[in-house]
N, C-alpha and C. Protein backbone atom coordinates (compact mmCIF):
# COMPACT_ATOMS: atom_id res chain seq x y z
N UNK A 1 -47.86 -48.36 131.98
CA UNK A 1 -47.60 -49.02 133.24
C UNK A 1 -48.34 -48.28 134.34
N UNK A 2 -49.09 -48.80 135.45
CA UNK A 2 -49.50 -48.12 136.22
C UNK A 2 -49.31 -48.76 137.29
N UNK A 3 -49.29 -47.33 138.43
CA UNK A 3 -48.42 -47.92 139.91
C UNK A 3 -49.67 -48.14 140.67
N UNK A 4 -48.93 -48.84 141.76
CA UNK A 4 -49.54 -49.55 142.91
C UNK A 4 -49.38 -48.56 144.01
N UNK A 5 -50.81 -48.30 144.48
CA UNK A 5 -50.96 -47.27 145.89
C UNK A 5 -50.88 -48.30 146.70
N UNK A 6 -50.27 -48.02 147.51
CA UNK A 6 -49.95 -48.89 148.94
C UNK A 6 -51.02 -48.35 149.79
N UNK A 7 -51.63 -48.99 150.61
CA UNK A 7 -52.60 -48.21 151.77
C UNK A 7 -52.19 -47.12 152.78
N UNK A 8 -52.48 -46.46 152.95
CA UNK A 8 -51.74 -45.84 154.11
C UNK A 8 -50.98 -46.20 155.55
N UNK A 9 -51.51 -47.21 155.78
CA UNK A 9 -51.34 -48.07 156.69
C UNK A 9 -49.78 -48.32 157.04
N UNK A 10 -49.32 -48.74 155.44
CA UNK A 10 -47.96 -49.48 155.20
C UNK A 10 -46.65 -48.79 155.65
N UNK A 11 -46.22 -49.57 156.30
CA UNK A 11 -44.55 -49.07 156.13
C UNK A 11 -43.77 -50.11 155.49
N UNK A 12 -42.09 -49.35 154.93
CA UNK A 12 -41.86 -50.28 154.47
C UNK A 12 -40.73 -50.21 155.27
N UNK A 13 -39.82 -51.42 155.92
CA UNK A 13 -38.96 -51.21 157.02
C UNK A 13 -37.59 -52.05 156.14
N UNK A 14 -36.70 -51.97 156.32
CA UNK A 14 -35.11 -51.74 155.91
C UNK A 14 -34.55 -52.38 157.20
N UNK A 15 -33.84 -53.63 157.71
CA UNK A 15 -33.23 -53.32 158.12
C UNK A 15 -31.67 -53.95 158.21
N UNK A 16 -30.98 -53.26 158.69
CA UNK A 16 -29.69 -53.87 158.11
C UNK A 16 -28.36 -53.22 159.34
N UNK A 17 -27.00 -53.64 159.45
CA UNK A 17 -26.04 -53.24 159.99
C UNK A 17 -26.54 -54.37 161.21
N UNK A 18 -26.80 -55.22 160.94
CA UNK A 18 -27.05 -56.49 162.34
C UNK A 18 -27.02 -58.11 161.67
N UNK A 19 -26.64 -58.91 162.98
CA UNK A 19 -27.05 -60.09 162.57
C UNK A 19 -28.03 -60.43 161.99
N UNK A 20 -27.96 -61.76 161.38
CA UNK A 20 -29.30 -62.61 161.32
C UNK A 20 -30.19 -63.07 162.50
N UNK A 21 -29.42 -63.13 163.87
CA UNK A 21 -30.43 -63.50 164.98
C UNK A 21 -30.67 -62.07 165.18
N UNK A 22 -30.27 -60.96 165.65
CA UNK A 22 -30.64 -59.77 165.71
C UNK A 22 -31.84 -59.42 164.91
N UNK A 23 -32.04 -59.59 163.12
CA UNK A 23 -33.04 -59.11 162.21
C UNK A 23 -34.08 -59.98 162.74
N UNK A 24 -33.80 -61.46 163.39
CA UNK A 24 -35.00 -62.26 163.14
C UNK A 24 -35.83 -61.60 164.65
N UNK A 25 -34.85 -61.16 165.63
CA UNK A 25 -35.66 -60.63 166.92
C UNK A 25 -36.16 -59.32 166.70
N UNK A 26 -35.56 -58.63 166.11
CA UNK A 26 -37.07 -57.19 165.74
C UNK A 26 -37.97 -57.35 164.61
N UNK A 27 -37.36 -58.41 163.55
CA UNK A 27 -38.72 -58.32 162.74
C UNK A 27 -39.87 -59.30 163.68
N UNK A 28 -39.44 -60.09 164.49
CA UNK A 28 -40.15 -61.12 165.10
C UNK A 28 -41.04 -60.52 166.04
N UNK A 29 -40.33 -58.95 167.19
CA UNK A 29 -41.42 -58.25 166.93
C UNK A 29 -42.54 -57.37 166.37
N UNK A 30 -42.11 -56.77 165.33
CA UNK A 30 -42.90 -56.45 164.30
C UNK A 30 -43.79 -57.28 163.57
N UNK A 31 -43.35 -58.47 163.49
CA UNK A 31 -44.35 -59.81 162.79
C UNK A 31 -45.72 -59.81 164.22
N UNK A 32 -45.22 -60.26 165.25
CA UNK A 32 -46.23 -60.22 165.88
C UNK A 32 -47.27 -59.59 166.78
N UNK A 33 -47.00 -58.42 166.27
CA UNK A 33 -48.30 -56.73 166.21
C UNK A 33 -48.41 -56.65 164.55
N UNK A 34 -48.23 -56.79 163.46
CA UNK A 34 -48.36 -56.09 162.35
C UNK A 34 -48.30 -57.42 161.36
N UNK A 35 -49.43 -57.18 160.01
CA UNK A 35 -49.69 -57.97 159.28
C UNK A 35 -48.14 -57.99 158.29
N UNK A 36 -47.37 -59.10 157.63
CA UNK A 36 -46.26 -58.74 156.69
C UNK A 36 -46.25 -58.63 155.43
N UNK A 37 -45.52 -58.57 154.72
CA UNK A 37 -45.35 -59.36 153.79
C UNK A 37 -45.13 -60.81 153.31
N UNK A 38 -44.38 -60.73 154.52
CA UNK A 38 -43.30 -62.41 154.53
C UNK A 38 -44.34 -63.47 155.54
N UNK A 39 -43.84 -64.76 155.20
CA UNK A 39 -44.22 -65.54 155.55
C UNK A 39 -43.65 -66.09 157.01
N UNK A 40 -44.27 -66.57 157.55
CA UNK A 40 -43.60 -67.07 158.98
C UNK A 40 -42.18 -68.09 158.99
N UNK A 41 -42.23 -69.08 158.08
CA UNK A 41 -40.97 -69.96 157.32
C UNK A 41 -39.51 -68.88 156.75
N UNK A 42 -40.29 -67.69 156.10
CA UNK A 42 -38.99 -66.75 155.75
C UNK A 42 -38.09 -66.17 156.44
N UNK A 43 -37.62 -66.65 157.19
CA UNK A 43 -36.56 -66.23 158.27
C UNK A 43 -35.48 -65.41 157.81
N UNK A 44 -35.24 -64.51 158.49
CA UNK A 44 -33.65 -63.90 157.98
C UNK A 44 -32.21 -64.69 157.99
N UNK A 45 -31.28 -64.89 157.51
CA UNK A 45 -30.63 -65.93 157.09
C UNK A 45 -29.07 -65.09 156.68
N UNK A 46 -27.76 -65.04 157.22
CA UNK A 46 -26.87 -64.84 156.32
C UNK A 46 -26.63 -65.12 155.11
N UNK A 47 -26.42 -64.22 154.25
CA UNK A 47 -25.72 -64.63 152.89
C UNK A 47 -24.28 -65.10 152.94
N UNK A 48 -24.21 -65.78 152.16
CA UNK A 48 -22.88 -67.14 151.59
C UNK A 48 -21.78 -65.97 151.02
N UNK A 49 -22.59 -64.77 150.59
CA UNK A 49 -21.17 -63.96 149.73
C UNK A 49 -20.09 -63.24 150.39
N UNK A 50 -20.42 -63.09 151.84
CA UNK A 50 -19.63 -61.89 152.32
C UNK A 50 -20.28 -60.72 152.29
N UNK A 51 -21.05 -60.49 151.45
CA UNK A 51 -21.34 -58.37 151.57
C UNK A 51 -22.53 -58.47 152.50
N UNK A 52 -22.24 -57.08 153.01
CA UNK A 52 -23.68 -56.83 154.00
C UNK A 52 -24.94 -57.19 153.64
N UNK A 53 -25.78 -57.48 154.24
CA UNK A 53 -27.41 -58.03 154.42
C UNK A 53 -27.97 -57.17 154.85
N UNK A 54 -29.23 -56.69 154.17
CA UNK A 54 -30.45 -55.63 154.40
C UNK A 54 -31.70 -56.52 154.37
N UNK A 55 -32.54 -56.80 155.08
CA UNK A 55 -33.57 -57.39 155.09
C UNK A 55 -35.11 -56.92 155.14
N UNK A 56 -35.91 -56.69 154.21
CA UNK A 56 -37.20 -55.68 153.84
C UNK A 56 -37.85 -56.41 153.88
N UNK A 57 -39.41 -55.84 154.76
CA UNK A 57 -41.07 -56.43 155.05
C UNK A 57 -41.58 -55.29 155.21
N UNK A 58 -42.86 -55.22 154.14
CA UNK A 58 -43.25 -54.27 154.31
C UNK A 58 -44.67 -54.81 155.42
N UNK A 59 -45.19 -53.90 155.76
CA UNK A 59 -45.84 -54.23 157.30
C UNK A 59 -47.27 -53.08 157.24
N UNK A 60 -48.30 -53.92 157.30
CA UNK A 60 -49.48 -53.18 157.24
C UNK A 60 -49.77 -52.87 158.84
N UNK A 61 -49.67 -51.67 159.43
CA UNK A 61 -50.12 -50.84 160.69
C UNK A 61 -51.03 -50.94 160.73
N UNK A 62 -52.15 -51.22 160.23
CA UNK A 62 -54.00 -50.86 160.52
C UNK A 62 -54.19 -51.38 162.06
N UNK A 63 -54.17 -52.35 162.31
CA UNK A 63 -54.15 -52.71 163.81
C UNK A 63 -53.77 -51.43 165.58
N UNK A 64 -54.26 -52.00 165.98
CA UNK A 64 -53.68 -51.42 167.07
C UNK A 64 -52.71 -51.72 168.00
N UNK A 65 -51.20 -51.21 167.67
CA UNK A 65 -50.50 -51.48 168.37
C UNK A 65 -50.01 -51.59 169.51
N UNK A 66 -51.12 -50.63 170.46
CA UNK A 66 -50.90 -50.69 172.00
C UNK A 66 -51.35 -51.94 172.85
N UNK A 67 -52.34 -52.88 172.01
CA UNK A 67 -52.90 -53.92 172.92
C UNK A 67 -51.84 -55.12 173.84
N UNK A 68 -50.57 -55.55 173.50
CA UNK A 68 -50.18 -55.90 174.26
C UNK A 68 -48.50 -55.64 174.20
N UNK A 69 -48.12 -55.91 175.59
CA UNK A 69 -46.77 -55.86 175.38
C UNK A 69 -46.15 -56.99 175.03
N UNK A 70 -44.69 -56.79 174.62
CA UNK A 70 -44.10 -58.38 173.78
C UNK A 70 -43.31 -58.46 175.09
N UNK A 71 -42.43 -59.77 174.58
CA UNK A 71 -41.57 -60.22 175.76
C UNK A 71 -40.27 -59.08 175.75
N UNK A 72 -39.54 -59.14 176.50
CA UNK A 72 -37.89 -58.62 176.48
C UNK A 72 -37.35 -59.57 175.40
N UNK A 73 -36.79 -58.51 174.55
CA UNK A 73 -35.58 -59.15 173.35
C UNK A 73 -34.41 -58.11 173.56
N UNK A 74 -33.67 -58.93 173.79
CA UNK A 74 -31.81 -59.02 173.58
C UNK A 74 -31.54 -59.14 172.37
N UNK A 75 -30.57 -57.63 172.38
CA UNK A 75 -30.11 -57.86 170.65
C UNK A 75 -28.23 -58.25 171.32
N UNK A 76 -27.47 -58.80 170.21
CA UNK A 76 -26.18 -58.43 170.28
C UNK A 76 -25.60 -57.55 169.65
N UNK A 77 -25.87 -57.48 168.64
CA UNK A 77 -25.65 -55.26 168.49
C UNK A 77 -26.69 -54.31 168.68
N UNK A 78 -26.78 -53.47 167.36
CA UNK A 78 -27.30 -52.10 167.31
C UNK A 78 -27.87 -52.16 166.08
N UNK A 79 -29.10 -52.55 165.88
CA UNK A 79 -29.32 -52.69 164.62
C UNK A 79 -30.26 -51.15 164.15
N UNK A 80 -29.98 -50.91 163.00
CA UNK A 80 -30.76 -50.08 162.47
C UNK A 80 -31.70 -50.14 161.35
N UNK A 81 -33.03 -49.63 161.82
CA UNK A 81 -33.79 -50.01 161.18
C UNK A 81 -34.35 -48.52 160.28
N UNK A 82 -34.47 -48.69 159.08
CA UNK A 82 -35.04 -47.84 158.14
C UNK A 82 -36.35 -47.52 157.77
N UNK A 83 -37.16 -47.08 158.08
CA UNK A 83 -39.04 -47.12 157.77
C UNK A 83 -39.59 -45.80 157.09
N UNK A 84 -40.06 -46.29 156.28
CA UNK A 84 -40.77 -45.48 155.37
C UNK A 84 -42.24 -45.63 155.19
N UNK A 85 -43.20 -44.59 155.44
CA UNK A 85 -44.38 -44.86 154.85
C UNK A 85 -45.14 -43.53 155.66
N UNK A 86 -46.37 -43.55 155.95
CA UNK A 86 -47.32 -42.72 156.24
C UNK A 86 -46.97 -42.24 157.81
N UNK A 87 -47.26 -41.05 158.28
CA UNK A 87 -47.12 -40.47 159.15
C UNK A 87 -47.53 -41.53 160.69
N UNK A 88 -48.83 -41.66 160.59
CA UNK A 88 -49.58 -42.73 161.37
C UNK A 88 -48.91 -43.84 161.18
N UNK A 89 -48.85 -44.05 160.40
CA UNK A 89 -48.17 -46.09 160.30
C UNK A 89 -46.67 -45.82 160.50
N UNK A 90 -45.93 -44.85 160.60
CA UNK A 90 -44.77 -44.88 161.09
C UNK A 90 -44.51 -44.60 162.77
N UNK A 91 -45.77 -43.65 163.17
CA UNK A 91 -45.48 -43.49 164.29
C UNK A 91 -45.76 -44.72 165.19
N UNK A 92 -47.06 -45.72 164.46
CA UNK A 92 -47.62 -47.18 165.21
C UNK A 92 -46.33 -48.05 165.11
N UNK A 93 -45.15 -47.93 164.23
CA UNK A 93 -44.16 -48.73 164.22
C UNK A 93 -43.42 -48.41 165.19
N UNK A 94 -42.94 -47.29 165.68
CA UNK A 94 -42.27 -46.56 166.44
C UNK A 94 -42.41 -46.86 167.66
N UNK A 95 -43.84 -46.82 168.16
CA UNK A 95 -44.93 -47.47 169.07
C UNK A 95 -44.16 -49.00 170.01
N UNK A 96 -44.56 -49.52 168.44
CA UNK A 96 -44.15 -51.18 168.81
C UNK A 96 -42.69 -51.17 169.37
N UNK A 97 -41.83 -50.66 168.14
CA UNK A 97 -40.49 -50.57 168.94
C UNK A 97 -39.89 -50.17 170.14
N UNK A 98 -40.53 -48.98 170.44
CA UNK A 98 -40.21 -48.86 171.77
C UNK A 98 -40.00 -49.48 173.34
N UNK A 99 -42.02 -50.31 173.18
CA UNK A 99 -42.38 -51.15 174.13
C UNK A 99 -41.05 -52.33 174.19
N UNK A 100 -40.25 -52.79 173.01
CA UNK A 100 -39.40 -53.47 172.97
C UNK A 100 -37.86 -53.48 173.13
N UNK A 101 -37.38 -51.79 172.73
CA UNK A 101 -36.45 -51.56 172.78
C UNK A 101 -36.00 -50.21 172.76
N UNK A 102 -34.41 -49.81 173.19
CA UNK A 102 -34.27 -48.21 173.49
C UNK A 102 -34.54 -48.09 171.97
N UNK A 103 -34.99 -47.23 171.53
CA UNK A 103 -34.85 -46.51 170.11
C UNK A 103 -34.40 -45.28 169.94
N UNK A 104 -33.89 -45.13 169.21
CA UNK A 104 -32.71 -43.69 169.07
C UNK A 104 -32.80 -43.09 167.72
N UNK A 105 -33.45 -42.27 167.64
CA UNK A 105 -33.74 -41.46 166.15
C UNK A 105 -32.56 -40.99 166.19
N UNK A 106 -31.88 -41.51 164.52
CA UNK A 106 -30.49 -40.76 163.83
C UNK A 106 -31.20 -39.50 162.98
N UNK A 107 -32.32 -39.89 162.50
CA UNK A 107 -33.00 -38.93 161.32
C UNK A 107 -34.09 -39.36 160.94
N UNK A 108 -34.62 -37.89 160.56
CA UNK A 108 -36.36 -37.98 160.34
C UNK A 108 -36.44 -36.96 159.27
N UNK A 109 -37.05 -37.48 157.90
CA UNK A 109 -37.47 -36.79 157.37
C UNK A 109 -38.97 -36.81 156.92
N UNK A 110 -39.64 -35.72 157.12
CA UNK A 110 -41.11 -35.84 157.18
C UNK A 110 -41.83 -34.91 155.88
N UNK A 111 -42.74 -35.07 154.93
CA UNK A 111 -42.87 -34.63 153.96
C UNK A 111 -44.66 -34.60 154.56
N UNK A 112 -45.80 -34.28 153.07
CA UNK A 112 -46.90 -34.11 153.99
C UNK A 112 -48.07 -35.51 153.53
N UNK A 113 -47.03 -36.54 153.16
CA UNK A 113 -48.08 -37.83 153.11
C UNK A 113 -47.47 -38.79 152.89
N UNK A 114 -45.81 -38.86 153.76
CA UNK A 114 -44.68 -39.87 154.06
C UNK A 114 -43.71 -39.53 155.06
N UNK A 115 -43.62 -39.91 155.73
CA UNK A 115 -42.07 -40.19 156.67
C UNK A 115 -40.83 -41.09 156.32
N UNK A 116 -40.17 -40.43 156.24
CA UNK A 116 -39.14 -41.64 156.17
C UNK A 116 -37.99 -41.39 157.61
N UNK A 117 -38.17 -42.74 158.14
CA UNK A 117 -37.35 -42.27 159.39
C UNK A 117 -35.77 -43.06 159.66
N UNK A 118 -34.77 -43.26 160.34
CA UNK A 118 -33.54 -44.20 160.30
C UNK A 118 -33.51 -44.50 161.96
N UNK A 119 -33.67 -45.64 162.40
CA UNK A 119 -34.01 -45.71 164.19
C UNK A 119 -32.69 -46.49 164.28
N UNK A 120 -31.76 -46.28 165.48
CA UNK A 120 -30.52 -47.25 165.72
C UNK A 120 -31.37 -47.72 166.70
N UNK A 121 -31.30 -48.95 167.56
CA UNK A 121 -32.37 -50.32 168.00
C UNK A 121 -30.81 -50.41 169.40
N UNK A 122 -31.23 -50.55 170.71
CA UNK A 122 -30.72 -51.78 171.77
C UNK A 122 -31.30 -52.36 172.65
N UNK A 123 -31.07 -53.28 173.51
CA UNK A 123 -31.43 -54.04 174.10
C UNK A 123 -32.68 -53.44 175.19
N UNK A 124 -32.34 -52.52 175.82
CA UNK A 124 -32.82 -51.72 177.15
C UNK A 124 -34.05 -51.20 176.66
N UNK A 125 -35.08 -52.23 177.21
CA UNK A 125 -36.42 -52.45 176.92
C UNK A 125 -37.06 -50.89 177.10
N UNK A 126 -38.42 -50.27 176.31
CA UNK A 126 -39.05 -49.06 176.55
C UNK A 126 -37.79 -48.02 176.83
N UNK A 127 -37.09 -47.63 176.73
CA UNK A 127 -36.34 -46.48 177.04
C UNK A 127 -35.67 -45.97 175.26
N UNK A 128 -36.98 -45.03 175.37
CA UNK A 128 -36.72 -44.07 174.11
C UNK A 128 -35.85 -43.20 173.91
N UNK A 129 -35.22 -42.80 172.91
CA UNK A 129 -34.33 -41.39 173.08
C UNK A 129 -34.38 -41.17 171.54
N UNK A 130 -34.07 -39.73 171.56
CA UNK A 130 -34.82 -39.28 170.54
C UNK A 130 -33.60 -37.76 170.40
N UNK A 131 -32.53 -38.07 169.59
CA UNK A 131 -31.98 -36.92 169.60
C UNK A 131 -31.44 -36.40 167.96
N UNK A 132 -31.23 -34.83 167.97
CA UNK A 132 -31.15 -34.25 166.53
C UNK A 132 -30.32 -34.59 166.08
């Protein structure tokens, strides 16, 4: 069996502890700075069972994320988002999120050719925070 190198580029983002309109407004900004996985039709969607919903796209960074700003998105909670991948393509995710929303590092673990990071997400556009 042989594995699949992902580009460096890639992150792979997690996210979960939120609505379905909540997942569809941060992946919706992430969809539109960053190439996906998913298709534009694949919307995030409650499940019928009751148990929590985690929703994964992995997201090619090569682009440049500073070229524009997105609109203001309103979440109704606190969603947290999970990202994993290359140092650079995590920090260009980080990037995007911000311009969009407070972001609040719970935890960062950094190795020397992956990050894996855990961001809690609110409403209050660009206002970063970043604590141990």
């Amino acid at each position: 069996m042989s594995v699949q190198q992902l580009p460096a580029s890639t992150v792979h983002v997690m996210l979960g502890d939120c609505s379905a309109a909540d997942a569809k407004s941060v992946l919706g900004v992430l969809c539109g700075r960053f190439a996906a996985d998913r298709e534009g039709a694949d919307q995030p969607h409650e499940s019928e069972s009751g148990r929590p919903t985690v929703w994964t796209v992995l997201f090619d960074t090569a682009g440049d994320p500073s070229g524009r700003a997105g609109p203001v998105v309103e979440l109704s909670g606190q969603p947290i988002v999970e990202a994993q991948g290359g140092p650079q393509a995590t920090q260009r995710l980080w990037e995007v999120l911000g311009a969009a929303f407070s972001v609040h590092e719970l935890g960062t673990e950094a190795g020397d050719q992956e990050v894996q990071m855990r961001l809690r997400l609110d409403s209050s556009t660009a206002h970063e925070t970043r604590s141990a």
